[in-house]
Protein backbone atom coordinates (compact mmCIF):
# COMPACT_ATOMS: atom_id res chain seq x y z
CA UNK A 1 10.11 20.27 -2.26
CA UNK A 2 12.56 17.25 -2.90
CA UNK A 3 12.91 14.68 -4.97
CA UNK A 4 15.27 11.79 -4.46
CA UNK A 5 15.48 8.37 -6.15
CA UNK A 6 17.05 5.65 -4.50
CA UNK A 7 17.66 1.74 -5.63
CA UNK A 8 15.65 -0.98 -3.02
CA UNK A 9 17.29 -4.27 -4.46
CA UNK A 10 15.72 -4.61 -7.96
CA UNK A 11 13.19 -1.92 -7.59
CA UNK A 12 13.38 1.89 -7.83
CA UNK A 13 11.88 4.09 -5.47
CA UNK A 14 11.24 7.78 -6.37
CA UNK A 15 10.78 10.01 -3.66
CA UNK A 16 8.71 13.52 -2.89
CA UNK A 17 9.87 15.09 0.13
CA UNK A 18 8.96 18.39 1.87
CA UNK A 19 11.89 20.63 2.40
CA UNK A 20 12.79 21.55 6.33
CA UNK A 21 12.02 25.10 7.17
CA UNK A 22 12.87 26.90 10.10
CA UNK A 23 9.93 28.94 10.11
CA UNK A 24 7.93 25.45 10.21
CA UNK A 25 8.92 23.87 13.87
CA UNK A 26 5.79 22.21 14.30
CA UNK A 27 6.28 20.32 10.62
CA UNK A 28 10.01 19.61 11.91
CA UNK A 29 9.17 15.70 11.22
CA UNK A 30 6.70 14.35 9.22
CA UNK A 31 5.00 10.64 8.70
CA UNK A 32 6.08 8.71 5.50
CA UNK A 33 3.57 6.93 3.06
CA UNK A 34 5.32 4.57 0.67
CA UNK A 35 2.86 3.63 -2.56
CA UNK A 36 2.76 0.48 -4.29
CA UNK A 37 1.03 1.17 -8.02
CA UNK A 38 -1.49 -1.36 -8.95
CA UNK A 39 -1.19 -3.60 -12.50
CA UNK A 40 -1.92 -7.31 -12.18
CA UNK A 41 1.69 -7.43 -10.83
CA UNK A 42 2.25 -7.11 -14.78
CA UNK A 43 3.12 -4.01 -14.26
CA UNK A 44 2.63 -0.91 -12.33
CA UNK A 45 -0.34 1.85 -13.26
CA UNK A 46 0.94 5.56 -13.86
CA UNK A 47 -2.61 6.11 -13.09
CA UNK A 48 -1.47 5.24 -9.36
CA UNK A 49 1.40 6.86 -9.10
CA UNK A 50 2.27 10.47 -8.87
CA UNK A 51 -1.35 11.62 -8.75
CA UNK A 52 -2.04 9.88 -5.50
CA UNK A 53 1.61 10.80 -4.37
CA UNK A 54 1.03 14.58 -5.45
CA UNK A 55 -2.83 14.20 -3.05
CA UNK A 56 -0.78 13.01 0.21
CA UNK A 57 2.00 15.40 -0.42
CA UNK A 58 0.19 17.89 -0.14
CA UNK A 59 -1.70 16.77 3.07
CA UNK A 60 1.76 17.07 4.49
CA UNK A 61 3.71 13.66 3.93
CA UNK A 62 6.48 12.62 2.95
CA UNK A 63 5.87 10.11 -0.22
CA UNK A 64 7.29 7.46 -2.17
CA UNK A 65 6.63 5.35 -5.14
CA UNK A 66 7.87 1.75 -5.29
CA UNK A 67 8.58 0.35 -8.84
CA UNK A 68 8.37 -2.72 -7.72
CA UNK A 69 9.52 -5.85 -9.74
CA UNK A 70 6.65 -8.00 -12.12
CA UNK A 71 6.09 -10.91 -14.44
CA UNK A 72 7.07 -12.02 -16.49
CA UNK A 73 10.53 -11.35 -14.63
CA UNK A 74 11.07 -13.69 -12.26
CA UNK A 75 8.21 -13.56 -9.04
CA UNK A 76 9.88 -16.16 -7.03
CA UNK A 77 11.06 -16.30 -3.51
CA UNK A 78 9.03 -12.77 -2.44
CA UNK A 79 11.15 -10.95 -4.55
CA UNK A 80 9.06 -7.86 -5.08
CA UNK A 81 7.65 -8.29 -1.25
CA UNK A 82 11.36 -8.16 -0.47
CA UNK A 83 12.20 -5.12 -2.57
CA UNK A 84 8.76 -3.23 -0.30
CA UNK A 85 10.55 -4.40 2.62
CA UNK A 86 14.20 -3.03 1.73
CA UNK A 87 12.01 0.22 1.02
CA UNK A 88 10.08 0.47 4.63
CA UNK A 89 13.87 -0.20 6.04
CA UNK A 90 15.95 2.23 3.80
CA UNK A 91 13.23 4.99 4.63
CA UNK A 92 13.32 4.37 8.39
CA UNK A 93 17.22 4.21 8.53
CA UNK A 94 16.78 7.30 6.58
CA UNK A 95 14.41 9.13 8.84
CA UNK A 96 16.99 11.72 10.30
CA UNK A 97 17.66 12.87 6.75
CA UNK A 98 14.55 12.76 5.40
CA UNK A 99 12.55 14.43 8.06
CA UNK A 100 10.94 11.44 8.78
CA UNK A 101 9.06 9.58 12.09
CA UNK A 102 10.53 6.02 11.78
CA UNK A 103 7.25 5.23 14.08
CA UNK A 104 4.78 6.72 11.45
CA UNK A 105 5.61 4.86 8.49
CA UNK A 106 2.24 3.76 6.13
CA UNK A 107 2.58 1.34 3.10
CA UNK A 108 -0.46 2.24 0.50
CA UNK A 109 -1.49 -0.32 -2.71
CA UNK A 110 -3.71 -0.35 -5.15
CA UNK A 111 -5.38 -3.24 -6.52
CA UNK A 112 -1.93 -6.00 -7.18
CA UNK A 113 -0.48 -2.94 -5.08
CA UNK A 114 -2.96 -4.00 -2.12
CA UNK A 115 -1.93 -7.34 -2.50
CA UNK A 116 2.05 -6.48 -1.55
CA UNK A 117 1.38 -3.87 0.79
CA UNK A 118 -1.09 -6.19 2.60
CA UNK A 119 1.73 -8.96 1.94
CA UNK A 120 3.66 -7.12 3.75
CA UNK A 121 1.62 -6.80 6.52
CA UNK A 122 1.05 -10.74 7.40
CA UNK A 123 4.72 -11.54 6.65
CA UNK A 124 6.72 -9.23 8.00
CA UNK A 125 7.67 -11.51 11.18
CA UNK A 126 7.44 -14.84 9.25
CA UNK A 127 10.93 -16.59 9.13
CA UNK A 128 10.20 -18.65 5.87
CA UNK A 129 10.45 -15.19 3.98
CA UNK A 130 12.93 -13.82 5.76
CA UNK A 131 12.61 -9.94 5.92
CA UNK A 132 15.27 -7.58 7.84
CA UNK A 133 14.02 -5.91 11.20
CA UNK A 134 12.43 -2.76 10.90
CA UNK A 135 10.26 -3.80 8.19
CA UNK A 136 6.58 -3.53 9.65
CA UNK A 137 4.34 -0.85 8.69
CA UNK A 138 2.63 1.46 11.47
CA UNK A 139 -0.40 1.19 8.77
CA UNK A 140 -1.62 -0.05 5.66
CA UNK A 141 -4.12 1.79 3.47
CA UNK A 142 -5.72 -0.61 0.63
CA UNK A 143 -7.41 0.63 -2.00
CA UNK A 144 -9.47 -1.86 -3.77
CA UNK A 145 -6.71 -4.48 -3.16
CA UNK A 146 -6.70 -8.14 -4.31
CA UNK A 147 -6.48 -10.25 -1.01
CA UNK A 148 -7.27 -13.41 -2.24
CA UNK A 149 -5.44 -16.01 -4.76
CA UNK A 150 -8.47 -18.40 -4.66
CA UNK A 151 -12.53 -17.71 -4.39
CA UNK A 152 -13.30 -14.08 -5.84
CA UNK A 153 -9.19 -13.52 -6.89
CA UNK A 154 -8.33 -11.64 -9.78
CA UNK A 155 -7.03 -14.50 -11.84
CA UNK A 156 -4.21 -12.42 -13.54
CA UNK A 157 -2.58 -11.38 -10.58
CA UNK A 158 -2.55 -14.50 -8.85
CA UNK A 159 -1.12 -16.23 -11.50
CA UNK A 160 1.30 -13.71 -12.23
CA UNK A 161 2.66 -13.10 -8.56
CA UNK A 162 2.65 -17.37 -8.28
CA UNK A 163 4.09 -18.37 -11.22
CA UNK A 164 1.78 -21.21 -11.48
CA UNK A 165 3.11 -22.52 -8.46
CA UNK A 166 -0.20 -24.11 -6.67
CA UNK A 167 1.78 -24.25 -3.10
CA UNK A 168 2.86 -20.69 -3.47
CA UNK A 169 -0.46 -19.38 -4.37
CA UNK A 170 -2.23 -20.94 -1.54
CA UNK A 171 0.74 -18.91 0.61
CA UNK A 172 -0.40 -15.78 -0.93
CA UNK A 173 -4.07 -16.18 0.01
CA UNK A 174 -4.01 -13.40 2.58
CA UNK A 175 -7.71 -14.12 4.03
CA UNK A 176 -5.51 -16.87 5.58
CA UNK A 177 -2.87 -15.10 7.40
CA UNK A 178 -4.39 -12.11 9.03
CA UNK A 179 -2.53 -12.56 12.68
CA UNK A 180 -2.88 -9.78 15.38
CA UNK A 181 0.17 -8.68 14.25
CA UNK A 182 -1.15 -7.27 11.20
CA UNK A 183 -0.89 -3.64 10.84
CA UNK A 184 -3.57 -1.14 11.40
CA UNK A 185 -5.70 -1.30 8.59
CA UNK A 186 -7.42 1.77 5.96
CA UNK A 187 -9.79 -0.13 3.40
CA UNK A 188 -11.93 0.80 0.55
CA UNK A 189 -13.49 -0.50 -2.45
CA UNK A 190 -15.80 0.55 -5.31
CA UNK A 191 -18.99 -1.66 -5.11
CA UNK A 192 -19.26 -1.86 -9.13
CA UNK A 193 -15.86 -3.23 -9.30
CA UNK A 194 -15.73 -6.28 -11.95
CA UNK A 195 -12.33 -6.73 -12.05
CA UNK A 196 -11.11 -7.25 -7.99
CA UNK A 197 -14.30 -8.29 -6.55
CA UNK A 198 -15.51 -6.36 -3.26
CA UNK A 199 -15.08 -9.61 -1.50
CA UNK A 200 -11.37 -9.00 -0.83
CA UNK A 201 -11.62 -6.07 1.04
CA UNK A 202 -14.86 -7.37 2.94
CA UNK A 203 -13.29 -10.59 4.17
CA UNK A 204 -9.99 -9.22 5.16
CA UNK A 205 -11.98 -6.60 6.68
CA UNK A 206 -14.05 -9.90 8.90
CA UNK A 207 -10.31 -11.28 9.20
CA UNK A 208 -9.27 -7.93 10.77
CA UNK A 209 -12.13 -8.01 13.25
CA UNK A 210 -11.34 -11.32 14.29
CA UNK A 211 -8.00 -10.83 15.21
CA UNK A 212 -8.58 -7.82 16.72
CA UNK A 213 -6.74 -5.30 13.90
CA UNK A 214 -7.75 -1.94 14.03
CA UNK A 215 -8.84 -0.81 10.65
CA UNK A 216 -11.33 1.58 8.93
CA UNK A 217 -14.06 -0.05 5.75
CA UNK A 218 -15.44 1.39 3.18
CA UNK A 219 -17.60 -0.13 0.77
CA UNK A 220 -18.90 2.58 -1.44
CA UNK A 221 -21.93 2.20 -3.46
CA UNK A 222 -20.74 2.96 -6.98
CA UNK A 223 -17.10 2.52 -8.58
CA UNK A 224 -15.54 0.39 -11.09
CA UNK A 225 -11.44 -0.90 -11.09
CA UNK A 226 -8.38 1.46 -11.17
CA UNK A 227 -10.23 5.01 -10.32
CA UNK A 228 -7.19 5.71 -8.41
CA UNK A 229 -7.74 9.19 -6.54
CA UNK A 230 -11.15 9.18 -8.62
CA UNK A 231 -10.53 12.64 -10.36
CA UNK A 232 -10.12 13.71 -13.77
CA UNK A 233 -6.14 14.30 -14.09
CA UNK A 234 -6.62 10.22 -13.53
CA UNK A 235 -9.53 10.04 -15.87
CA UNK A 236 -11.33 8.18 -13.60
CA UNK A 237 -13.61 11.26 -12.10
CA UNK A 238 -16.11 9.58 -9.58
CA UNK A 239 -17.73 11.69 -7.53
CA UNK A 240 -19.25 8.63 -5.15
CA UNK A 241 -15.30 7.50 -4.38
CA UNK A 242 -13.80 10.91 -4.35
CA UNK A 243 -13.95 10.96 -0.48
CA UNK A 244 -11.36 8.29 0.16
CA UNK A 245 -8.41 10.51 0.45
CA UNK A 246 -10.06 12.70 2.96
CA UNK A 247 -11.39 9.91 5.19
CA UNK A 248 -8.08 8.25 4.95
CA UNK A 249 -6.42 11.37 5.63
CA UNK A 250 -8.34 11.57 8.95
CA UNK A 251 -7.91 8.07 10.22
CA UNK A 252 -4.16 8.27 9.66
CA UNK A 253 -3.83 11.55 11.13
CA UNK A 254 -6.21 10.12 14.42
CA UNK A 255 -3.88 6.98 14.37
CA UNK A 256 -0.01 8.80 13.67
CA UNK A 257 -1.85 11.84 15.83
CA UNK A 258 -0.62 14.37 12.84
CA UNK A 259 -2.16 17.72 12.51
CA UNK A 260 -1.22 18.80 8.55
């Protein structure tokens, strides 16, 4: 295994990376899953970083953790959807090196996490942002995600990613700008959670069906905020939730058509 660390404007992305063996043609190149940590976009959870990295790793992909930027630095202009962006774009232009499909390229958030990896999703064609080419993910996975900055948001990271701005908070109600463009789509979300309401993920999941975006729901009948990959290195064992990294596995594998 590798690790590499690379700069995505502001943000810092660390990297774990299979090594290429000979003796391994069939692993030759492998799909990419870049991880945005959760945090209120206050900051970002160690709870939701290596431990989920350290799961997909070993079901064979290549992994990264975005460090992405948060209040109360300055959360104008998309900056930290533009530093996700950069990273999606650096990783595909890296793909030779890296060992990497440029075509199989997944963006996973938790919670505030959600929020910019789905953020990515409905505005990675939109002109008013302005992202490079080569930005789109080939999927999204979003684990109990905020999607909304208005009826059932989490107050803290609305306010935090808007700045107070009204305008730019109603922009970053994602219920709103689902498109069929919108990437593939993993969901799930713990039905005891108090902090991001179930809501989100069940109205961007309507929003998905609408527009005719494939994508995967599950609502699961226990589980509070933050359980991350729901074990106890996490301290957040719950044995309801545990599944989600399995079932995720699957539908990736089905969509990417990856055999670990």
């Amino acid at each position: 295994m590798e690790a590499v660390t690379f700069q995505a404007l502001d943000a810092l992305v660390t990297g774990y990376l299979w090594d290429d063996y000979d003796t391994l043609a069939a692993h030759k190149t492998r799909p990419a899953l870049i991880i945005c940590p959760g945090g209120g976009y206050h900051w970002c959870s160690p709870r939701e970083k290596d431990a989920p990295a350290l799961e997909f790793l070993s079901l064979g992909y290549q992994v990264f953790i975005l460090d992405y930027t948060c209040y109360p630095q300055d959360m104008s202009n998309f900056r930290s959807l533009r530093e996700l962006g950069e990273t999606v774009r650096l990783v595909r232009e890296r793909c030779q090196q890296w060992h990497i499909d440029p075509g199989k390229i997944a963006v996973l958030g938790f919670s505030a996490g959600g929020h910019l990896a789905a953020s990515l999703g409905a505005f990675w064609d939109d002109p008013t942002v302005g992202l490079p080419d080569g930005t789109r993910p080939d999927a999204l996975v979003l684990c109990y995600p905020v999607i909304s900055t208005r009826e059932f948001a989490h107050e803290g990271s609305a306010q935090n990613i808007s700045g107070g701005d009204e305008a730019y908070r109603d922009k970053l109600n994602l219920l709103q700008r689902v498109t069929p463009g919108f990437p593939p789509t993993f969901l799930w979300h713990g039905g005891q959670d108090d902090c991001v309401p179930p809501e989100n993920s069940l109205l961007l999941a309507v929003e998905l069906r609408k527009h005719a975006v494939p994508f995967e729901y599950h609502l699961f009948g226990s589980g509070g905020h933050g359980i991350s990959t729901c074990t106890q290195e996490v301290e957040t064992p719950d044995d309801i939730c545990r599944p989600w990294p399995a079932l995720c596995k699957a539908w990736l594998n089905r969509r990417f058509q990856f055999t670990a």
